[in-house]
Protein backbone atom coordinates (compact mmCIF):
# COMPACT_ATOMS: atom_id res chain seq x y z
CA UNK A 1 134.95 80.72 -66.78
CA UNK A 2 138.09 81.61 -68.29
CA UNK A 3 139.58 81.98 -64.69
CA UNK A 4 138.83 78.24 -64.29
CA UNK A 5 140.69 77.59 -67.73
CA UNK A 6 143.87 79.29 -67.08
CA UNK A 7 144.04 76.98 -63.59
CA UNK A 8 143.41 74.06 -65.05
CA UNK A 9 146.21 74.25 -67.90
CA UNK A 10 148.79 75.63 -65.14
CA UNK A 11 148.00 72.51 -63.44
CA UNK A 12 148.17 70.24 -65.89
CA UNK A 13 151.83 71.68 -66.94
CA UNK A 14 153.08 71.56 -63.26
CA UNK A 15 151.78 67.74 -63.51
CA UNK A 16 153.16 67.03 -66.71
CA UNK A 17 156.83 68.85 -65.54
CA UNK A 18 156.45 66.96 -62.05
CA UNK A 19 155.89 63.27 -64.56
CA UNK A 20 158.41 64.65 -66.63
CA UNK A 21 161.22 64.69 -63.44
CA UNK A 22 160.65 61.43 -62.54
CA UNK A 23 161.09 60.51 -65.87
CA UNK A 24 164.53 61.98 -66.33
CA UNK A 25 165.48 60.77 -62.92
CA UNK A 26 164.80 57.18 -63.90
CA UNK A 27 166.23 57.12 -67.19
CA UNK A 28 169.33 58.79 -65.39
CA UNK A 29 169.57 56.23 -63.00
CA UNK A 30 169.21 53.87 -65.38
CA UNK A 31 172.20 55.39 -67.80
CA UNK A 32 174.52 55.04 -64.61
CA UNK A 33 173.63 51.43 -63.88
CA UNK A 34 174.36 50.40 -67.13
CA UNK A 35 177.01 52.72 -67.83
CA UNK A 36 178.59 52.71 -64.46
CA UNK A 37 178.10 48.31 -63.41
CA UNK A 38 180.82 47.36 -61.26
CA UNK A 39 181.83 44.15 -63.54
CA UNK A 40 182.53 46.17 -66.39
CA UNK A 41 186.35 45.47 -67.25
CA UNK A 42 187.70 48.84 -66.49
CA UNK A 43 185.91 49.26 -63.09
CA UNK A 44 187.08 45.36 -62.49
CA UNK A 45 190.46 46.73 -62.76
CA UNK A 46 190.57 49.43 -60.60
CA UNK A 47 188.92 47.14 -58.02
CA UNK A 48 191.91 44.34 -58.39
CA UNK A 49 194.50 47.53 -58.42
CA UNK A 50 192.40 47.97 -55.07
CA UNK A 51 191.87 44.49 -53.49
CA UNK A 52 195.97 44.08 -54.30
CA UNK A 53 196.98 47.13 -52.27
CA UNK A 54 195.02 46.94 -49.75
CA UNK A 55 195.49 43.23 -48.59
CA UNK A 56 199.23 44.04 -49.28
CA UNK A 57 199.95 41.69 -52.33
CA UNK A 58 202.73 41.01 -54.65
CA UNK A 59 201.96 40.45 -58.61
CA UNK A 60 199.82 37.49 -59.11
CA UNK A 61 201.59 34.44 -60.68
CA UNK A 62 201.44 34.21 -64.77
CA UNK A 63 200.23 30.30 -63.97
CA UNK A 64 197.54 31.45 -61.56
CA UNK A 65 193.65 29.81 -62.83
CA UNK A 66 190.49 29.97 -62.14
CA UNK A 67 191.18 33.96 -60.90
CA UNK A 68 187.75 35.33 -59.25
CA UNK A 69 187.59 39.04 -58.28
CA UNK A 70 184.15 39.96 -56.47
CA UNK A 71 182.96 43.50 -55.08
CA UNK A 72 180.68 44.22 -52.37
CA UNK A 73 179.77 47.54 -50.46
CA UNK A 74 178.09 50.84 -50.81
CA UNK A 75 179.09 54.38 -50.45
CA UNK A 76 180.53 53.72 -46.94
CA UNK A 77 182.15 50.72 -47.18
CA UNK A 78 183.73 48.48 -50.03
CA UNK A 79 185.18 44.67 -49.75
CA UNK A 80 187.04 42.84 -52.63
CA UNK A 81 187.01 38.98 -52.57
CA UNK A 82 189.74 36.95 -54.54
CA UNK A 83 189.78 33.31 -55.27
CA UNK A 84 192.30 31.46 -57.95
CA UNK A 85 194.06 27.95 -57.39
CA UNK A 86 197.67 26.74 -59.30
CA UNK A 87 199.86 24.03 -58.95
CA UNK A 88 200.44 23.39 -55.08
CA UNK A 89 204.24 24.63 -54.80
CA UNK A 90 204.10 27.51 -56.78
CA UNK A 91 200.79 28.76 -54.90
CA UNK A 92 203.13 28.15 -51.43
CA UNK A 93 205.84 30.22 -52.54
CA UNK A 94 203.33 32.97 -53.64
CA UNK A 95 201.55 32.93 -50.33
CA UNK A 96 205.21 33.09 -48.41
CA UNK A 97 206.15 36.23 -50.97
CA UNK A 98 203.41 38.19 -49.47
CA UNK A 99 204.21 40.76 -47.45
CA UNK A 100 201.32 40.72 -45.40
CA UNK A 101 201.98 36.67 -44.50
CA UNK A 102 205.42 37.90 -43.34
CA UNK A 103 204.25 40.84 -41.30
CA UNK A 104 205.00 40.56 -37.36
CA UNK A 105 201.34 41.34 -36.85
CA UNK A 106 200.10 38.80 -38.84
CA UNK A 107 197.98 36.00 -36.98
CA UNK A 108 197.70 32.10 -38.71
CA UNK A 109 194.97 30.21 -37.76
CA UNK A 110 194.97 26.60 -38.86
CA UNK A 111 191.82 25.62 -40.85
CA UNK A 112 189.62 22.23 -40.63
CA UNK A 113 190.79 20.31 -44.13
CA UNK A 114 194.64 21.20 -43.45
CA UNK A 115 194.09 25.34 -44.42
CA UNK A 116 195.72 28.68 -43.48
CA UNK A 117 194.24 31.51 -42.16
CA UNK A 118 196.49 34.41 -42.23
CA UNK A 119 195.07 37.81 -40.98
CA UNK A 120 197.07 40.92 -40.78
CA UNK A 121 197.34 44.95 -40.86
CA UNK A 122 195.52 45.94 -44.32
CA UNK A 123 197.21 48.69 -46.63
CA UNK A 124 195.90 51.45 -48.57
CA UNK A 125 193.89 52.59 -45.68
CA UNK A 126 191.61 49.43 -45.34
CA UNK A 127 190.27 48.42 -42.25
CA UNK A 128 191.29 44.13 -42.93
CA UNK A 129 192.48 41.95 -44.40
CA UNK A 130 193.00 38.16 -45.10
CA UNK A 131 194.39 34.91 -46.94
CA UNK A 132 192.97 31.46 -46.34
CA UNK A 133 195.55 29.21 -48.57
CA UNK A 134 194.69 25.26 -48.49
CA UNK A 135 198.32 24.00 -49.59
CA UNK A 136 197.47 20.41 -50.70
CA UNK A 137 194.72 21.98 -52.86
CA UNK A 138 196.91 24.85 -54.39
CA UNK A 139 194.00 27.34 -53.68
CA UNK A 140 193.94 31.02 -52.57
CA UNK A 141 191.10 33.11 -50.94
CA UNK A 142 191.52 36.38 -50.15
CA UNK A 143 189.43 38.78 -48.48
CA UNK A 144 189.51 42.84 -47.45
CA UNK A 145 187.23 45.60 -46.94
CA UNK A 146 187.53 49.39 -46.08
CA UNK A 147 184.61 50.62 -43.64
């Protein structure tokens, strides 16, 4: 009889450390989601430090509005969308101070509503990248990703 107690309390501690690991690996995975969330001001300025050198931009205007910065991706891949609008002229001259718009590479595709599409070789070791600029409208989307 005691052979059958001594089993049954060395199974219920390998169940309890076995509850006890999951447990901890939650709560850990918790910690980083909180701790570690993407929109959390110093990770959302390493990621426009990113999305800047790779789709090869120069310093974003002091007048800019309405700035947007979005991340996507995983462990294998990572995109950075940008969206902000300003007075008409002074979003032009930005868009023309970009070195990536001036590149020999870089292809312009005219866009439905009077829009720019200008794709070209991303830096930083991304695999694209892109500005769509609607110059009546002042506004400014850009788009890259590494892969």
């Amino acid at each position: 009889m005691a052979h059958g107690r001594k089993r049954s309390c060395l199974g219920g501690m390998l169940l309890g450390a076995f509850f006890m690991a999951v447990l901890a690996a939650i709560l850990v995975w918790m910690a980083g989601d909180i701790l570690f969330e993407p929109r959390r001001p110093m990770h959302m300025a390493s990621a426009k430090a990113s999305a800047w050198n790779w789709a090869r931009l120069p310093a974003l205007l002091a007048k800019a509005q309405g700035i947007h910065l979005t991340t996507d991706g995983s462990v294998f891949s990572r995109s950075f969308r940008v969206t902000f609008f300003g007075a008409p002229a002074d979003i032009a001259a930005w868009v023309k101070s970009c070195p990536g718009v001036g590149d020999p590479d870089c292809k312009k595709e005219p866009l439905e509503g009077g829009g720019m599409r200008y794709v070209y070789p991303a830096g930083g070791g991304a695999a694209y990248a892109e500005i769509v600029h609607f110059p009546a409208r002042g506004t400014v989307e850009i788009y890259t990703y590494w892969s």
